[in-house]
PDB file of N, CA and C in Angstrom:
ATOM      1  N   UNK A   1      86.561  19.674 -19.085  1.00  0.00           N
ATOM      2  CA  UNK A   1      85.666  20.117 -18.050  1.00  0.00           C
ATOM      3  C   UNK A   1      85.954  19.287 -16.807  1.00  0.00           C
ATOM      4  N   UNK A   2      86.255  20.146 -15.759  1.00  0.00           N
ATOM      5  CA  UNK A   2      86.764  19.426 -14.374  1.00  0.00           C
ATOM      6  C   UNK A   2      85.189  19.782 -13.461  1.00  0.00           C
ATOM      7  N   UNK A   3      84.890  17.881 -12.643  1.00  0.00           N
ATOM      8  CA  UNK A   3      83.831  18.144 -12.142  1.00  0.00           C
ATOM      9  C   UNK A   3      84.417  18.193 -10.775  1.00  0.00           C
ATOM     10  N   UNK A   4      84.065  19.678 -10.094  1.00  0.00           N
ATOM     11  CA  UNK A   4      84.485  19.645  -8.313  1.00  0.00           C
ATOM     12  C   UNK A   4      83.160  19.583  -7.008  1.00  0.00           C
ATOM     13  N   UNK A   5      83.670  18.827  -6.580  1.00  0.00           N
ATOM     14  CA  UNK A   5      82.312  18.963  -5.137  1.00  0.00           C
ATOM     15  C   UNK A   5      82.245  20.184  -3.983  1.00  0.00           C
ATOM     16  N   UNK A   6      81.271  20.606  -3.985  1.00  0.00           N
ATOM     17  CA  UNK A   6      81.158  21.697  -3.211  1.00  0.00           C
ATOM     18  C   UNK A   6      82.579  22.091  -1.667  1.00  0.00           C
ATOM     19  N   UNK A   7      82.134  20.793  -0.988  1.00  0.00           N
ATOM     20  CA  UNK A   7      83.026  20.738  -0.315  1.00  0.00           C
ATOM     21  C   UNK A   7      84.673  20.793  -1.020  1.00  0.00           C
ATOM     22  N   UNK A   8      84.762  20.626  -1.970  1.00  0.00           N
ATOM     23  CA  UNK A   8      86.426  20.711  -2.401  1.00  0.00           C
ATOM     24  C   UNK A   8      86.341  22.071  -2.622  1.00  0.00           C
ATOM     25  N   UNK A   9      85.218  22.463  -3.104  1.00  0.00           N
ATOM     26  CA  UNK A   9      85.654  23.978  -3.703  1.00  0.00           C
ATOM     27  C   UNK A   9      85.410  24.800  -2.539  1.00  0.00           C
ATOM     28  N   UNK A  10      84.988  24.939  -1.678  1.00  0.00           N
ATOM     29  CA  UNK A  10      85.379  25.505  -0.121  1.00  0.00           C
ATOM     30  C   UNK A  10      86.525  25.381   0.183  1.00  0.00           C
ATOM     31  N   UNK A  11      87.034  24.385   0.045  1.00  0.00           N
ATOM     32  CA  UNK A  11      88.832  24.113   0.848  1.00  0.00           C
ATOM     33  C   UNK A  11      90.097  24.816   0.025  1.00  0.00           C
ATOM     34  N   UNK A  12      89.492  24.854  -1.493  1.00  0.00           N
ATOM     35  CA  UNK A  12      90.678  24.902  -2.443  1.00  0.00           C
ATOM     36  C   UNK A  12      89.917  25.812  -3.339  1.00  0.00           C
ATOM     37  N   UNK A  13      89.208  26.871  -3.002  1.00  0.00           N
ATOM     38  CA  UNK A  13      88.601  27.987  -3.947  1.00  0.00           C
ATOM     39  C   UNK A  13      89.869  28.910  -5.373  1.00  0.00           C
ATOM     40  N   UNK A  14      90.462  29.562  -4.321  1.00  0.00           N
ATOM     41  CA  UNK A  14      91.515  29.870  -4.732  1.00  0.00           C
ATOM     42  C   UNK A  14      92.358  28.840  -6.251  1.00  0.00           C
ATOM     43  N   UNK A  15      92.643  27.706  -6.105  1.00  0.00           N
ATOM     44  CA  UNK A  15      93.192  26.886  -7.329  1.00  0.00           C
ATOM     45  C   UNK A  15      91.858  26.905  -8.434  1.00  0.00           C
ATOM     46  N   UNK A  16      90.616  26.556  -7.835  1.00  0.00           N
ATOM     47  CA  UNK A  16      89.834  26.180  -9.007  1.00  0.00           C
ATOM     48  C   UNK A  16      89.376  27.727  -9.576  1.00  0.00           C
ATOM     49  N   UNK A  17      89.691  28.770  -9.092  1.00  0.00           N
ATOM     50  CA  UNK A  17      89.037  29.925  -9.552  1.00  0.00           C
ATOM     51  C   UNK A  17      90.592  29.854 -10.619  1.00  0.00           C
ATOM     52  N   UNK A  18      91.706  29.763 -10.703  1.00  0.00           N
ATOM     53  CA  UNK A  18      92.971  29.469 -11.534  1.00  0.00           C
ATOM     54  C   UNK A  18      92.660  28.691 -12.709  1.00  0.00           C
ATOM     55  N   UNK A  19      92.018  27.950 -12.341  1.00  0.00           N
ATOM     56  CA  UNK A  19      92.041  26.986 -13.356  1.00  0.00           C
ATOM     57  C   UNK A  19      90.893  27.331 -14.388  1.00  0.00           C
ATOM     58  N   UNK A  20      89.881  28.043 -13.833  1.00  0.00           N
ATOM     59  CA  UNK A  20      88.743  28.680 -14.417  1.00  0.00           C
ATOM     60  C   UNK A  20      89.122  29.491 -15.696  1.00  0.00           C
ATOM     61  N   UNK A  21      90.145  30.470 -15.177  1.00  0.00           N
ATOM     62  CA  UNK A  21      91.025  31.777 -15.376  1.00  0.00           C
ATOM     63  C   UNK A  21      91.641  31.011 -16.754  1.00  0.00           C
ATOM     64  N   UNK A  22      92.409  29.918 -16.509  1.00  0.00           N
ATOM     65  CA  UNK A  22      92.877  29.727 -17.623  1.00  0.00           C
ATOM     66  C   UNK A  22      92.200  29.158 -19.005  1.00  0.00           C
ATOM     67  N   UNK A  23      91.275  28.950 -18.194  1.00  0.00           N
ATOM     68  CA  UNK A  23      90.052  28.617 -20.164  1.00  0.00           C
ATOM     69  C   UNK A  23      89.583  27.481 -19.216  1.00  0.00           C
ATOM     70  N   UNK A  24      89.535  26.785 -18.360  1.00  0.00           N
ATOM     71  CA  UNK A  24      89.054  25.280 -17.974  1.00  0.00           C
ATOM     72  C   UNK A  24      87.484  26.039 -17.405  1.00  0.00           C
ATOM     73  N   UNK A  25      86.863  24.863 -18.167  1.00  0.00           N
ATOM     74  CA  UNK A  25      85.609  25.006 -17.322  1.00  0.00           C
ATOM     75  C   UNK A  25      85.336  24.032 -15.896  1.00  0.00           C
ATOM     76  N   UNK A  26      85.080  24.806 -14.780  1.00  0.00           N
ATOM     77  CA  UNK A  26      84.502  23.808 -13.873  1.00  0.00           C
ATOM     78  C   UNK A  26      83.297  23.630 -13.474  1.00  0.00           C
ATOM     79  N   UNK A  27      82.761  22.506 -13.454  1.00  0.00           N
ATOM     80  CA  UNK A  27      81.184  22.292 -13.008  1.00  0.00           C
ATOM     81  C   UNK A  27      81.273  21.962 -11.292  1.00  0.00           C
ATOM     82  N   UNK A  28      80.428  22.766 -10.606  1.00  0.00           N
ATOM     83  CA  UNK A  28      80.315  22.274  -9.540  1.00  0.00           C
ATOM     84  C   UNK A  28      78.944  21.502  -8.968  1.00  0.00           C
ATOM     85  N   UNK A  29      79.841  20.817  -8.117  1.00  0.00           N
ATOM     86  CA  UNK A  29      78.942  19.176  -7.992  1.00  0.00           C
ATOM     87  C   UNK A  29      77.741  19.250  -6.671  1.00  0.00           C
ATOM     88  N   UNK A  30      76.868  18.659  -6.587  1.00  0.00           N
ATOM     89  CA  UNK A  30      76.412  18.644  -5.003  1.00  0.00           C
ATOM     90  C   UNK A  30      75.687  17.331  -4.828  1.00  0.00           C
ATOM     91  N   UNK A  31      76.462  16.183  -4.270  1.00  0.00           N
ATOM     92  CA  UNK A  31      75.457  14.785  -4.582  1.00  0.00           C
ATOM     93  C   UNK A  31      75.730  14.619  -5.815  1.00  0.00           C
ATOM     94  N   UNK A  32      77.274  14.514  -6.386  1.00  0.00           N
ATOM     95  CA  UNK A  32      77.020  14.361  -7.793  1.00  0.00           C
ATOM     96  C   UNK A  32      76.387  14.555  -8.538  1.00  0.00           C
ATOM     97  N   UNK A  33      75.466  15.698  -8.676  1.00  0.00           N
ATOM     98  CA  UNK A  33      74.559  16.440  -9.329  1.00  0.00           C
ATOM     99  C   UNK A  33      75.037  17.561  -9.760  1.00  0.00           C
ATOM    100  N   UNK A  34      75.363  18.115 -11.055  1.00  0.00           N
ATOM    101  CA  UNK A  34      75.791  19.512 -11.570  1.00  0.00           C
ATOM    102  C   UNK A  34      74.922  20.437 -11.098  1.00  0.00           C
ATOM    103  N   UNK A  35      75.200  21.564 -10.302  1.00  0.00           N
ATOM    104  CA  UNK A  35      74.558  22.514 -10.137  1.00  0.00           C
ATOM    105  C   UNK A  35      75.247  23.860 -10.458  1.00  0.00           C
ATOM    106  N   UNK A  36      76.379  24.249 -10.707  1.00  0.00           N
ATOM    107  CA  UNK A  36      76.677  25.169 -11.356  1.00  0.00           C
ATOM    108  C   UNK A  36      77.976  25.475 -12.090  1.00  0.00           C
ATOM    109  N   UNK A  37      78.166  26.347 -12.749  1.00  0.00           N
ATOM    110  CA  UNK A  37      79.328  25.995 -14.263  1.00  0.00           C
ATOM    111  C   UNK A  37      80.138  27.197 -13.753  1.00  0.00           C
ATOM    112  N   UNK A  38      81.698  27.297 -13.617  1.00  0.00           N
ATOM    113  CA  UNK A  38      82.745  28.199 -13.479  1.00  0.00           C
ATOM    114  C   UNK A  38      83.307  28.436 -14.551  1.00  0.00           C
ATOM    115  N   UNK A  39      83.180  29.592 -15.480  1.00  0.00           N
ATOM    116  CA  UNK A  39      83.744  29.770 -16.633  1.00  0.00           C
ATOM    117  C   UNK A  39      84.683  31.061 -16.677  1.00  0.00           C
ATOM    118  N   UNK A  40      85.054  30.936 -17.284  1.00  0.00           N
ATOM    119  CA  UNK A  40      86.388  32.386 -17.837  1.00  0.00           C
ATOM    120  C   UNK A  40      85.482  33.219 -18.046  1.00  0.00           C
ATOM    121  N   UNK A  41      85.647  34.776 -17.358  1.00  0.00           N
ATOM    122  CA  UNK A  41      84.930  35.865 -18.006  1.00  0.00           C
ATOM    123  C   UNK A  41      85.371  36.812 -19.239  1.00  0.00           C
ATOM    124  N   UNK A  42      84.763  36.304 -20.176  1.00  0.00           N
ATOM    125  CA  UNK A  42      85.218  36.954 -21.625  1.00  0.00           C
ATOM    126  C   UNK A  42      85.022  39.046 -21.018  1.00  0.00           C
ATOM    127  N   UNK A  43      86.004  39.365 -21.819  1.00  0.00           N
ATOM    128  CA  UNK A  43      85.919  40.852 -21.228  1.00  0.00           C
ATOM    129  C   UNK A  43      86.198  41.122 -22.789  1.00  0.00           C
ATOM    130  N   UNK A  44      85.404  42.838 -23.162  1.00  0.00           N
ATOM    131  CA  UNK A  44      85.519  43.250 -24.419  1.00  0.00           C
ATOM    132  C   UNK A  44      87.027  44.256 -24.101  1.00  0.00           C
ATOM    133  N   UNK A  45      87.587  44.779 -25.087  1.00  0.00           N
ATOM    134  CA  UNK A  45      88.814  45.238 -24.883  1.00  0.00           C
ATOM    135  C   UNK A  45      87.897  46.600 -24.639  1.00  0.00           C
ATOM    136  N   UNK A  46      89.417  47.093 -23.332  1.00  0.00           N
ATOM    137  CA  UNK A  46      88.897  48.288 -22.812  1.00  0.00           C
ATOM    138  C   UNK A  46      90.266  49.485 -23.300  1.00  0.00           C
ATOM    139  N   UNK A  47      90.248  50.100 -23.857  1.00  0.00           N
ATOM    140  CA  UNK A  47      91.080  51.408 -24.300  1.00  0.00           C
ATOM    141  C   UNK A  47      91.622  52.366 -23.688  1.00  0.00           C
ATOM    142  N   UNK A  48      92.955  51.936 -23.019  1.00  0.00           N
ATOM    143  CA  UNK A  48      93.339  52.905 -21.838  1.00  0.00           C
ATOM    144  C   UNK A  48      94.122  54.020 -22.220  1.00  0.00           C
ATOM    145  N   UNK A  49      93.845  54.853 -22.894  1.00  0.00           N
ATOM    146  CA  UNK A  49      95.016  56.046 -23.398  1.00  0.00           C
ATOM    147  C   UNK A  49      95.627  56.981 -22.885  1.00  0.00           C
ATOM    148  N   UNK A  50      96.079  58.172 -23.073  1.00  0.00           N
ATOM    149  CA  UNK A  50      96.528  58.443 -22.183  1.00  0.00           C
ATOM    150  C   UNK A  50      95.656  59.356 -21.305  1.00  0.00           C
ATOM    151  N   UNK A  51      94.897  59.973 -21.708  1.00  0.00           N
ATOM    152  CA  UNK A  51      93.622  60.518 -20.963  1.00  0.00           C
ATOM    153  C   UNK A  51      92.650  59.497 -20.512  1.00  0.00           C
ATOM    154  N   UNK A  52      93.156  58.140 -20.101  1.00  0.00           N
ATOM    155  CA  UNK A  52      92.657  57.416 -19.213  1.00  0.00           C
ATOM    156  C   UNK A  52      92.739  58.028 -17.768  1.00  0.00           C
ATOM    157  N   UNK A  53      91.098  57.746 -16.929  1.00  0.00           N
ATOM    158  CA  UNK A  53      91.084  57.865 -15.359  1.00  0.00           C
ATOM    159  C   UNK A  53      91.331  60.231 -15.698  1.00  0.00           C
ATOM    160  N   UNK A  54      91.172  60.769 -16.442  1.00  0.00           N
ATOM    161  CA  UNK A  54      91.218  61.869 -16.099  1.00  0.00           C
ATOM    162  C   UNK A  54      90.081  62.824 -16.616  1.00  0.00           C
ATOM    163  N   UNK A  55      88.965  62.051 -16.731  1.00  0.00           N
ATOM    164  CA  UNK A  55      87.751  62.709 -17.552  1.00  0.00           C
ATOM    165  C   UNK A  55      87.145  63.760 -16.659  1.00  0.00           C
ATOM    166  N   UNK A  56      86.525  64.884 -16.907  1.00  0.00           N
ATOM    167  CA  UNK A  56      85.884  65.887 -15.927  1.00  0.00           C
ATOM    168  C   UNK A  56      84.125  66.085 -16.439  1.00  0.00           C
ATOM    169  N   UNK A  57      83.814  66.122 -15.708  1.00  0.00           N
ATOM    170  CA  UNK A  57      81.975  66.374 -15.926  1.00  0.00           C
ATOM    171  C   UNK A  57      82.076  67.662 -16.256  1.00  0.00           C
ATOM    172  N   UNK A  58      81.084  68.223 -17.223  1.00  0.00           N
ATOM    173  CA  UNK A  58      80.751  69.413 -17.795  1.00  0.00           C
ATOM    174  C   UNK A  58      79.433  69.155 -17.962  1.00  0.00           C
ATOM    175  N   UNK A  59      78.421  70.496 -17.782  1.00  0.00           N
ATOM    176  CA  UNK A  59      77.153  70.477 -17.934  1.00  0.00           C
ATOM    177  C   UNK A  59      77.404  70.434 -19.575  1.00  0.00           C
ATOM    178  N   UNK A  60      76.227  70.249 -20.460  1.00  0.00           N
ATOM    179  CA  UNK A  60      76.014  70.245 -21.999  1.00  0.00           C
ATOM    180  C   UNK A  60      75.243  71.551 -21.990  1.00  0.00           C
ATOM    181  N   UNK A  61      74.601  71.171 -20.953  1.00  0.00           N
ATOM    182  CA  UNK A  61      73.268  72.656 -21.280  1.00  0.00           C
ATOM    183  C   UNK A  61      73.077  73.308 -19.747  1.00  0.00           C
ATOM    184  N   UNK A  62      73.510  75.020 -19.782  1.00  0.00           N
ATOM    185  CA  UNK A  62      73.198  75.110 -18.598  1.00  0.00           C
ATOM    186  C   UNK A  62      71.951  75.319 -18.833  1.00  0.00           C
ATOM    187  N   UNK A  63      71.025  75.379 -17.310  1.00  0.00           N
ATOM    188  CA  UNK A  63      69.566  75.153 -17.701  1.00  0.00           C
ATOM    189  C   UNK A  63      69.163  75.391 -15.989  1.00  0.00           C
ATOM    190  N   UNK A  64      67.717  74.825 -15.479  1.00  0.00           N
ATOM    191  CA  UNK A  64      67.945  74.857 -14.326  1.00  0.00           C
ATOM    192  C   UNK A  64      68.462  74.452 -13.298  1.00  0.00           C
ATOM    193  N   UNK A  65      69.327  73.793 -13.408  1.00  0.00           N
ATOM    194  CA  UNK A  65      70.135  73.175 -12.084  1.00  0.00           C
ATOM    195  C   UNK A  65      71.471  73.796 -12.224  1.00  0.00           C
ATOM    196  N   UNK A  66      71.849  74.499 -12.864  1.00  0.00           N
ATOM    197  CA  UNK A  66      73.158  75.672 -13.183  1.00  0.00           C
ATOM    198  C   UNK A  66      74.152  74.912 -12.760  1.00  0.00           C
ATOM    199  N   UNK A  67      74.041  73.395 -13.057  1.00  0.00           N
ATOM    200  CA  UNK A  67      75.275  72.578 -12.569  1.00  0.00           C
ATOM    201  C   UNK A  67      75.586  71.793 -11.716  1.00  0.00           C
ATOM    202  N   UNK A  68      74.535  72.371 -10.759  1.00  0.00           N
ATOM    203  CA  UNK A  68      74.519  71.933  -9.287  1.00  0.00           C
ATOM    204  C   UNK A  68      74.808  69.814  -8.978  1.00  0.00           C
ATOM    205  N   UNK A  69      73.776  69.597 -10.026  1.00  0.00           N
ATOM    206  CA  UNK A  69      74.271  67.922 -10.265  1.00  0.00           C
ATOM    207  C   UNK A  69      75.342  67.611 -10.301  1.00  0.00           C
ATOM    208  N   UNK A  70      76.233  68.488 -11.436  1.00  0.00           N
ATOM    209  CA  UNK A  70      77.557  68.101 -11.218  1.00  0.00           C
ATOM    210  C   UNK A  70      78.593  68.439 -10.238  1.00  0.00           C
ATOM    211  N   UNK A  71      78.346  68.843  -8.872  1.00  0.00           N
ATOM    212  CA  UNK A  71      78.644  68.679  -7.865  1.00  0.00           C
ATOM    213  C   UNK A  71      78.626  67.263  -7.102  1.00  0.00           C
ATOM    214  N   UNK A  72      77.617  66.613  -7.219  1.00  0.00           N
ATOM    215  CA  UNK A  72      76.477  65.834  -6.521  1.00  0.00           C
ATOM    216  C   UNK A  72      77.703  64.586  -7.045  1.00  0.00           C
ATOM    217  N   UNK A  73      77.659  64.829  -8.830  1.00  0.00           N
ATOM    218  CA  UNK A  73      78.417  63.207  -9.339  1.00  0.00           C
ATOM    219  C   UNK A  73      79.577  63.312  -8.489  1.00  0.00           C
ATOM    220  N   UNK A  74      80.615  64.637  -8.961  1.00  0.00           N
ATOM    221  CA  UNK A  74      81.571  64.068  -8.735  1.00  0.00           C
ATOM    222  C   UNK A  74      82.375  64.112  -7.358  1.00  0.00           C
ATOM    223  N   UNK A  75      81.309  64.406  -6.126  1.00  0.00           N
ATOM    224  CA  UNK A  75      81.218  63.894  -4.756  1.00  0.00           C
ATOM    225  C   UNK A  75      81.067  62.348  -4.621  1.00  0.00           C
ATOM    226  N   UNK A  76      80.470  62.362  -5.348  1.00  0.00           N
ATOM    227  CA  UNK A  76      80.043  60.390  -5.510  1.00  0.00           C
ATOM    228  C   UNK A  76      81.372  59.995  -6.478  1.00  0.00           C
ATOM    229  N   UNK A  77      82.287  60.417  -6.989  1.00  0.00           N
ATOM    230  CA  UNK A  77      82.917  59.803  -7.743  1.00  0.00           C
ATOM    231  C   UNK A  77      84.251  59.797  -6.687  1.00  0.00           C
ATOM    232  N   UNK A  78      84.584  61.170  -5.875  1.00  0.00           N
ATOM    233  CA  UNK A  78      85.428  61.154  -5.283  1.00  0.00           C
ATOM    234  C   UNK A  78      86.579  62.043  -5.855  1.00  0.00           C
ATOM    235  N   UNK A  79      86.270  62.729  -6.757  1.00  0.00           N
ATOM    236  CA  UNK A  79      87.031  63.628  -7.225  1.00  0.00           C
ATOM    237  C   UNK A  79      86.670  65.343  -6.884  1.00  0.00           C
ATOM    238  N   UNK A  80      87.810  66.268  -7.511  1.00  0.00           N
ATOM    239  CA  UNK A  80      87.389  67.574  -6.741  1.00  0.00           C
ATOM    240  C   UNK A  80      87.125  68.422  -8.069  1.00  0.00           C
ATOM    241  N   UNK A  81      86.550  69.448  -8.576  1.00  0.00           N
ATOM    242  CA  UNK A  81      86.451  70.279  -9.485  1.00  0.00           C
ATOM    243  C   UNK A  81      87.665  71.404  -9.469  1.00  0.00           C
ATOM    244  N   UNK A  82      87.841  71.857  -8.280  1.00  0.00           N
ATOM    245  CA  UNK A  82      88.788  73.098  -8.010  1.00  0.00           C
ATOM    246  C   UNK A  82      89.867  72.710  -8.795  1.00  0.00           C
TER     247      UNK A  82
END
Protein backbone atom coordinates (compact mmCIF):
# COMPACT_ATOMS: atom_id res chain seq x y z
CA UNK A 1 0.00 0.00 0.00
CA UNK A 2 1.55 3.31 -1.36
CA UNK A 3 0.65 6.41 0.83
CA UNK A 4 0.33 9.66 -1.76
CA UNK A 5 -0.41 13.36 -0.76
CA UNK A 6 -3.02 15.10 -2.40
CA UNK A 7 -0.81 17.50 -3.87
CA UNK A 8 1.38 14.61 -5.53
CA UNK A 9 -1.62 13.09 -6.83
CA UNK A 10 -2.62 16.35 -8.74
CA UNK A 11 0.84 16.55 -10.41
CA UNK A 12 1.27 12.81 -11.22
CA UNK A 13 -2.51 11.48 -11.46
CA UNK A 14 -1.93 9.67 -14.47
CA UNK A 15 1.16 7.19 -12.82
CA UNK A 16 -0.77 6.60 -9.58
CA UNK A 17 -4.07 5.74 -11.41
CA UNK A 18 -1.20 2.86 -13.18
CA UNK A 19 -0.20 1.75 -10.33
CA UNK A 20 -3.77 1.37 -8.94
CA UNK A 21 -4.52 -0.61 -12.29
CA UNK A 22 -1.95 -2.94 -11.49
CA UNK A 23 -3.30 -4.44 -8.08
CA UNK A 24 -1.40 -1.60 -5.80
CA UNK A 25 -3.51 -0.01 -3.48
CA UNK A 26 -3.12 3.75 -2.94
CA UNK A 27 -4.24 5.68 0.07
CA UNK A 28 -4.54 9.22 -0.35
CA UNK A 29 -3.11 11.52 2.21
CA UNK A 30 -4.22 15.12 3.40
CA UNK A 31 -2.06 16.35 6.53
CA UNK A 32 -0.94 12.93 6.70
CA UNK A 33 -4.26 11.83 7.41
CA UNK A 34 -5.81 8.91 5.17
CA UNK A 35 -8.71 10.16 3.55
CA UNK A 36 -9.27 8.04 0.68
CA UNK A 37 -8.29 4.44 -0.81
CA UNK A 38 -7.47 3.95 -4.84
CA UNK A 39 -8.18 0.45 -5.64
CA UNK A 40 -8.35 -1.80 -8.84
CA UNK A 41 -11.88 -2.08 -10.16
CA UNK A 42 -12.76 -5.76 -10.02
CA UNK A 43 -15.06 -6.14 -13.25
CA UNK A 44 -17.33 -9.43 -13.66
CA UNK A 45 -16.54 -11.05 -17.09
CA UNK A 46 -18.52 -9.55 -19.82
CA UNK A 47 -19.39 -12.01 -22.96
CA UNK A 48 -18.72 -10.49 -26.23
CA UNK A 49 -19.97 -12.89 -29.02
CA UNK A 50 -20.56 -12.49 -32.02
CA UNK A 51 -23.95 -10.85 -31.82
CA UNK A 52 -22.23 -8.47 -29.59
CA UNK A 53 -23.32 -4.45 -29.97
CA UNK A 54 -26.18 -5.78 -32.54
CA UNK A 55 -29.29 -6.35 -30.34
CA UNK A 56 -32.73 -4.77 -31.71
CA UNK A 57 -35.77 -3.79 -29.40
CA UNK A 58 -38.96 -5.69 -30.07
CA UNK A 59 -42.21 -5.01 -28.32
CA UNK A 60 -43.16 -8.54 -26.20
CA UNK A 61 -46.72 -7.48 -26.18
CA UNK A 62 -48.32 -5.27 -28.58
CA UNK A 63 -50.78 -3.44 -26.42
CA UNK A 64 -51.40 0.25 -26.13
CA UNK A 65 -48.50 2.04 -27.13
CA UNK A 66 -48.31 -0.18 -30.53
CA UNK A 67 -44.57 0.29 -30.05
CA UNK A 68 -44.36 3.71 -30.08
CA UNK A 69 -41.71 3.44 -26.91
CA UNK A 70 -39.66 1.62 -28.97
CA UNK A 71 -39.06 4.44 -31.08
CA UNK A 72 -38.38 6.72 -28.09
CA UNK A 73 -35.38 3.90 -26.80
CA UNK A 74 -33.79 3.50 -29.69
CA UNK A 75 -33.58 7.41 -30.50
CA UNK A 76 -31.92 7.52 -27.12
CA UNK A 77 -29.70 4.71 -28.01
CA UNK A 78 -28.75 6.18 -31.34
CA UNK A 79 -29.60 3.54 -33.52
CA UNK A 80 -32.16 3.32 -36.57
CA UNK A 81 -34.98 0.56 -36.96
CA UNK A 82 -35.29 0.92 -40.88
Amino acid sequence: MKLVPIYELKQDLASVIAEAEAGNDVVITRHNKPVARLTRLETKHLHTGPQFGKARLRPEVRGKTAGRYLQILEEDRGTDRR
